[in-house]
C-alpha atoms as a PDB file:
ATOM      1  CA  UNK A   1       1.337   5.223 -28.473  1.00  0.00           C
ATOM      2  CA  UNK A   2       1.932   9.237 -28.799  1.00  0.00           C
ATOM      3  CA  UNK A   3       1.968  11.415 -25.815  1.00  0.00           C
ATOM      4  CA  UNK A   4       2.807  14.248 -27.172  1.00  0.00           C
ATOM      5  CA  UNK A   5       1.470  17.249 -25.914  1.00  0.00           C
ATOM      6  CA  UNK A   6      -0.588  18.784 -28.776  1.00  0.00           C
ATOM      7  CA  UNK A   7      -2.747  22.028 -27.510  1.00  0.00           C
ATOM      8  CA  UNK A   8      -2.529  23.761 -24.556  1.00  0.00           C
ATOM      9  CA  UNK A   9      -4.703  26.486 -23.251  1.00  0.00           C
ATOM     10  CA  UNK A  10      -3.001  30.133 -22.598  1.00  0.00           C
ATOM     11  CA  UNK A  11      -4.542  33.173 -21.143  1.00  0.00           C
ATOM     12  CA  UNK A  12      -7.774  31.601 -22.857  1.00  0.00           C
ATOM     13  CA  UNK A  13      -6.523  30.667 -26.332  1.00  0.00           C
ATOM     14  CA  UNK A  14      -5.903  27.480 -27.068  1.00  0.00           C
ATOM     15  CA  UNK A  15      -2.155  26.879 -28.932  1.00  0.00           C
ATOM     16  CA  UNK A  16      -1.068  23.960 -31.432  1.00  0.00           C
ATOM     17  CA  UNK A  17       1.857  24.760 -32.622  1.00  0.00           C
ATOM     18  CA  UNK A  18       5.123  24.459 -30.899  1.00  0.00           C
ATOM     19  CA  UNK A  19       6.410  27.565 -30.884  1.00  0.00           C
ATOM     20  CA  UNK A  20       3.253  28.793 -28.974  1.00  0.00           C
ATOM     21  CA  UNK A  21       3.180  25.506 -26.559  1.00  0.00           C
ATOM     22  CA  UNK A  22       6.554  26.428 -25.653  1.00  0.00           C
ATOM     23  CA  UNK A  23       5.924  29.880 -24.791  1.00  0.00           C
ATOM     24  CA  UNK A  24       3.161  28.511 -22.673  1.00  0.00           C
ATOM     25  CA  UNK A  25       5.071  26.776 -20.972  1.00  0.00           C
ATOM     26  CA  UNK A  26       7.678  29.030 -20.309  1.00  0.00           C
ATOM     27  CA  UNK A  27       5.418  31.816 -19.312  1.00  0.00           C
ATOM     28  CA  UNK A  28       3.670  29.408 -16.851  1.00  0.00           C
ATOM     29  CA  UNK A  29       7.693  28.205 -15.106  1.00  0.00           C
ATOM     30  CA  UNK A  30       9.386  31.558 -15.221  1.00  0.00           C
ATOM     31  CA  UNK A  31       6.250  33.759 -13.439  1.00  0.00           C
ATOM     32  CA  UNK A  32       5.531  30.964 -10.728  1.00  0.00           C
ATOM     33  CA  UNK A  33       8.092  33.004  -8.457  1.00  0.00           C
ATOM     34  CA  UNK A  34       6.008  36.567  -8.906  1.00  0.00           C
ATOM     35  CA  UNK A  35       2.339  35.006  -8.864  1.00  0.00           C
ATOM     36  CA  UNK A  36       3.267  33.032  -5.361  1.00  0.00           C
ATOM     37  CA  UNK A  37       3.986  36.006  -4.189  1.00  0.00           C
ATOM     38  CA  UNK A  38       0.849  37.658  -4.800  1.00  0.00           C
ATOM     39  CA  UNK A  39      -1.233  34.637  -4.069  1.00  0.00           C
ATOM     40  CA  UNK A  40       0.122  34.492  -0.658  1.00  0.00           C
ATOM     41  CA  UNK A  41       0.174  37.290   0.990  1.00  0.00           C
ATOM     42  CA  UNK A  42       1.381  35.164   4.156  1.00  0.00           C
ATOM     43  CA  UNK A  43       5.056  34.977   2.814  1.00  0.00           C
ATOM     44  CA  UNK A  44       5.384  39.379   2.072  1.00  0.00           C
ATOM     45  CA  UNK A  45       5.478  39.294   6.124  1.00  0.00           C
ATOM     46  CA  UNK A  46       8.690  37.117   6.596  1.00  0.00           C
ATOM     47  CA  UNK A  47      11.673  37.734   4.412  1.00  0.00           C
ATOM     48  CA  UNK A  48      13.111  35.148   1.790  1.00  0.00           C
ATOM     49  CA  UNK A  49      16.108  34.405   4.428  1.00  0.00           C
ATOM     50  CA  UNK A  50      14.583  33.478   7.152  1.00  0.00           C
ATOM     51  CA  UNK A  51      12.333  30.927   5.920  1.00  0.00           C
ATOM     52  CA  UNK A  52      12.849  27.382   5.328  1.00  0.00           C
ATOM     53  CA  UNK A  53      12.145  26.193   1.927  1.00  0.00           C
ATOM     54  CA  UNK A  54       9.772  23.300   2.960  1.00  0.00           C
ATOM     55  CA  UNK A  55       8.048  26.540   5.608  1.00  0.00           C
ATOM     56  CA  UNK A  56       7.791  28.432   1.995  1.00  0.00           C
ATOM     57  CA  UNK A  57       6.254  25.614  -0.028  1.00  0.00           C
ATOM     58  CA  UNK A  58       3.851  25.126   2.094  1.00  0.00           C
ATOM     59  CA  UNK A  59       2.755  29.007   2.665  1.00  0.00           C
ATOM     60  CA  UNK A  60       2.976  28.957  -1.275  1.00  0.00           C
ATOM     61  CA  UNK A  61       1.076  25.835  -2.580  1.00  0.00           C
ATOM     62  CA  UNK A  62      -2.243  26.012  -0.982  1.00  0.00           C
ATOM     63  CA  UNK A  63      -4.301  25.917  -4.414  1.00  0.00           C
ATOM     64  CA  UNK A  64      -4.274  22.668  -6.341  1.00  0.00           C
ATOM     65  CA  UNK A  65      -1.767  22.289  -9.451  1.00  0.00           C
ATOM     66  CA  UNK A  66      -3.565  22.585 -12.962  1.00  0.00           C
ATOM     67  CA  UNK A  67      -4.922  19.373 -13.941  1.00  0.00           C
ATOM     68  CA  UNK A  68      -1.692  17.901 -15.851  1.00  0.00           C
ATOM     69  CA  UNK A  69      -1.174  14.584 -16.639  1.00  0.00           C
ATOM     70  CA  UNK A  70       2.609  13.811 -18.114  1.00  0.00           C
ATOM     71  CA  UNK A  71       2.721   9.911 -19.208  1.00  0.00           C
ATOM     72  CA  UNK A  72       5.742   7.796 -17.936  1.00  0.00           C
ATOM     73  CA  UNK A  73       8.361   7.716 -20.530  1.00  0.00           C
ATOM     74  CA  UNK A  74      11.128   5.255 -20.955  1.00  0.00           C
ATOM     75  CA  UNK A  75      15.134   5.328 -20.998  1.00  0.00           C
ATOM     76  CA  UNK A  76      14.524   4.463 -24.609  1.00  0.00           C
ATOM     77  CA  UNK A  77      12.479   7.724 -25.358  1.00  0.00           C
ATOM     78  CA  UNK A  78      14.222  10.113 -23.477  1.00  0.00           C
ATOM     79  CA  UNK A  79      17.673   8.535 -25.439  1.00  0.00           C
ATOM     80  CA  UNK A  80      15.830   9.067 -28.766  1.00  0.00           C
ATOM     81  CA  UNK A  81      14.704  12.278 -27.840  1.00  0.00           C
ATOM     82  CA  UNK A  82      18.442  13.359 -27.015  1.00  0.00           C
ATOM     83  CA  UNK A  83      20.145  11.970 -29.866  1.00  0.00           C
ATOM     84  CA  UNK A  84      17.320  13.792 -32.084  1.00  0.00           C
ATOM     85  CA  UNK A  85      18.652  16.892 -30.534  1.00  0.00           C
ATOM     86  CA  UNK A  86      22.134  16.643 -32.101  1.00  0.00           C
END
């Protein structure tokens, strides 16, 4: 069975290769910070330090996550996928 990811859509394009998928990716981890921000408008109020982080999350996440399904993987893959890495 292959669960590898194969396309994903960016800024409306959709990617295949890996160089792209990983930029995707990237793009999507590295600007959550700066697009909570501006999605909540709730959190510009109160600073950063006196917050809780659970007080944050929940100011932060009020839309739904992207539809992303990840399949379970096994010790077995993830020690394949390491010692491929070498």
């Amino acid at each position: 069975m292959n669960h590898d990811i194969s396309t994903i859509d960016t800024d409306g394009k959709i990617c295949t290769d890996y160089q792209n998928l990983a930029n995707g990716f990237n793009k999507y981890f590295t600007s959550l910070p700066d697009t909570t921000s501006v999605i909540n408008p709730a959190t510009t109020s109160t600073t950063q330090a006196n917050v809780s982080p659970l007080d944050y999350l929940k100011l932060s996440l009020t839309k739904p996550f992207s539809k992303i399904q990840l399949p379970p993987v096994t010790f077995n893959e993830i020690i394949a996928i390491c010692k491929s890495l070498k």
